[in-house]
Protein backbone atom coordinates (compact mmCIF):
# COMPACT_ATOMS: atom_id res chain seq x y z
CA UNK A 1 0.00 0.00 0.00
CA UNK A 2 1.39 3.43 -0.98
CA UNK A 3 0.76 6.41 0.66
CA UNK A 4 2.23 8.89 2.45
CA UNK A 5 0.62 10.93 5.95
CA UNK A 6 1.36 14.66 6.59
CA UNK A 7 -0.15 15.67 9.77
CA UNK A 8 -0.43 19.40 9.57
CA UNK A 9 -1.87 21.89 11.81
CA UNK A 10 -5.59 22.29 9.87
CA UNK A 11 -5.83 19.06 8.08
CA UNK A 12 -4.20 15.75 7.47
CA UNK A 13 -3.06 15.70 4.16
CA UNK A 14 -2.41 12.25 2.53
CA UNK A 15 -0.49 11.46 -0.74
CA UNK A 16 -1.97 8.60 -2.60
CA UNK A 17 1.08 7.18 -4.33
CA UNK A 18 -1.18 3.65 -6.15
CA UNK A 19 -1.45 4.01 -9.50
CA UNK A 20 -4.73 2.27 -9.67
CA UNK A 21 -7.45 1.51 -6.61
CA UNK A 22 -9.28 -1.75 -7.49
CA UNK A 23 -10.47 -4.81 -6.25
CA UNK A 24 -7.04 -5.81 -5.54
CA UNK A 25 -6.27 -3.07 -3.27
CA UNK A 26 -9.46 -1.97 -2.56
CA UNK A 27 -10.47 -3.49 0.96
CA UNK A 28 -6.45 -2.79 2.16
CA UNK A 29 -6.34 0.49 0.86
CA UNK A 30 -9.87 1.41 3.41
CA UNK A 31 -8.81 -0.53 6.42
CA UNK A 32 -5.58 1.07 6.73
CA UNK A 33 -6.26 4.93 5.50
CA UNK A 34 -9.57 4.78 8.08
CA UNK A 35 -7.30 3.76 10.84
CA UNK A 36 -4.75 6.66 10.12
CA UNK A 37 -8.05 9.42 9.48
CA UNK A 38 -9.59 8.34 13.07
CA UNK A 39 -6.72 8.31 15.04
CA UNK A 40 -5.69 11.88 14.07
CA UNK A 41 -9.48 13.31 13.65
CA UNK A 42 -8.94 15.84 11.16
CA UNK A 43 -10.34 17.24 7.94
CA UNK A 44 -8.41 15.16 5.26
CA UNK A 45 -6.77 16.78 1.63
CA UNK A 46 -6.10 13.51 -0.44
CA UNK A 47 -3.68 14.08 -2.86
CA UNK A 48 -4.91 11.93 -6.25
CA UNK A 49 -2.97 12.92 -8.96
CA UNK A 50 -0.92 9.19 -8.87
CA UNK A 51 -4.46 7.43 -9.47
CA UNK A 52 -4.39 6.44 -12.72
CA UNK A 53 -7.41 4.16 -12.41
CA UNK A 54 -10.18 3.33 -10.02
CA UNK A 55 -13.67 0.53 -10.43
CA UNK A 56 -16.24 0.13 -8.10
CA UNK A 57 -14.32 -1.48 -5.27
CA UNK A 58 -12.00 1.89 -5.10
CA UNK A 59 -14.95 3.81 -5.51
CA UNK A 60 -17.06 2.13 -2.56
CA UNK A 61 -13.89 2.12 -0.28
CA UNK A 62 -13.34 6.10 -0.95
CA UNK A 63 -17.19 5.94 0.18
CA UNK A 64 -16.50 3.68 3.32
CA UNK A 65 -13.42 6.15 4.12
CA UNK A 66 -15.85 9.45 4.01
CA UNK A 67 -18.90 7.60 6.20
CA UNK A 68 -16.22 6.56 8.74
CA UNK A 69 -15.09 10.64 8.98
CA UNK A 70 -16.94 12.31 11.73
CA UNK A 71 -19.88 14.85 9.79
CA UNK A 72 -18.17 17.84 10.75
CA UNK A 73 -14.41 17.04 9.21
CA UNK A 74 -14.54 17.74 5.46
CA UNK A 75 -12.40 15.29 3.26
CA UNK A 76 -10.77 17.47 -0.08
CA UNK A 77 -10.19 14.91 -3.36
CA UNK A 78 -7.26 17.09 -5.07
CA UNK A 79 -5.70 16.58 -8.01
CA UNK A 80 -8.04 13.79 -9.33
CA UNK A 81 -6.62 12.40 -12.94
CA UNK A 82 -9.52 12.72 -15.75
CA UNK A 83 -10.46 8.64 -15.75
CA UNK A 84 -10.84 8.71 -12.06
CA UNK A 85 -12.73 12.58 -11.70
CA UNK A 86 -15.31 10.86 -14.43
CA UNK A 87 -16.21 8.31 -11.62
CA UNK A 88 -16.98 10.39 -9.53
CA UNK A 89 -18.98 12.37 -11.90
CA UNK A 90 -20.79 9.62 -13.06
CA UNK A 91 -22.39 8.01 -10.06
CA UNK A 92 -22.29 11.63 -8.73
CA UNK A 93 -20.20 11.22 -5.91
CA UNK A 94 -18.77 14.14 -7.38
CA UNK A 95 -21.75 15.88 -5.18
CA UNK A 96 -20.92 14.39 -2.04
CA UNK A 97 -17.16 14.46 -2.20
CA UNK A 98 -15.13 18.31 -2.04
CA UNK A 99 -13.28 17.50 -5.65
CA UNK A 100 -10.19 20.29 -6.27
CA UNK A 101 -7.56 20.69 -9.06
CA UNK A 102 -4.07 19.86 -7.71
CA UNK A 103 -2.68 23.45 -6.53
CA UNK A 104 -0.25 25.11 -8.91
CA UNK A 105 3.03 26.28 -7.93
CA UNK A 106 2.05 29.46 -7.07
CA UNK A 107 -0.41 28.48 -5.47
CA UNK A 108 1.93 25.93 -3.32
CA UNK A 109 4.36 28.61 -2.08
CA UNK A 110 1.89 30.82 -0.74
């Protein structure tokens, strides 16, 4: 399982380094990232731009991740690839998820 925790001041931001989130992964990839999200209770900024590909078994365990997250902490998609945004967009998750562009640059160094 790749991915790398930064546990900031505001938000724990997690870097998603799998290429794809599948059926293979799927299951692993939720059991471990909702352990790491409850213990430090914090709105989450996943970083997506590795994800090359996700099915329904990435899909439901993003789901099972964002149920598990207390209603007040916010969880931030950023930086979603095009196959993987359109999954979201078609089962509109993409209305129950925040979904960002990664941050340019710029943006970065402020």
């Amino acid at each position: 399982m790749q991915f790398d925790v930064t546990d900031t001041d505001s938000a724990l931001i997690i870097l998603v380094g799998e290429s794809r989130i599948d059926a293979a992964i799927a299951t692993s990839f939720k059991d471990k990232l909702r352990e790491v999200i409850l213990r430090h209770r914090k709105p989450v900024e996943m970083r997506m731009s590795s994800v090359d590909f996700m099915d329904s078994s990435g899909l439901g365990a993003m789901i099972a991740l964002r149920k598990a997250m207390p209603q007040d902490l916010g969880m931030s998609l950023i930086g979603m690839t095009p196959n993987v945004e359109r999954v979201f967009r078609l089962t509109r998750m993409d209305s129950v998820f925040d979904i960002r562009a990664a941050a340019t640059d710029e943006e970065q160094k402020e």
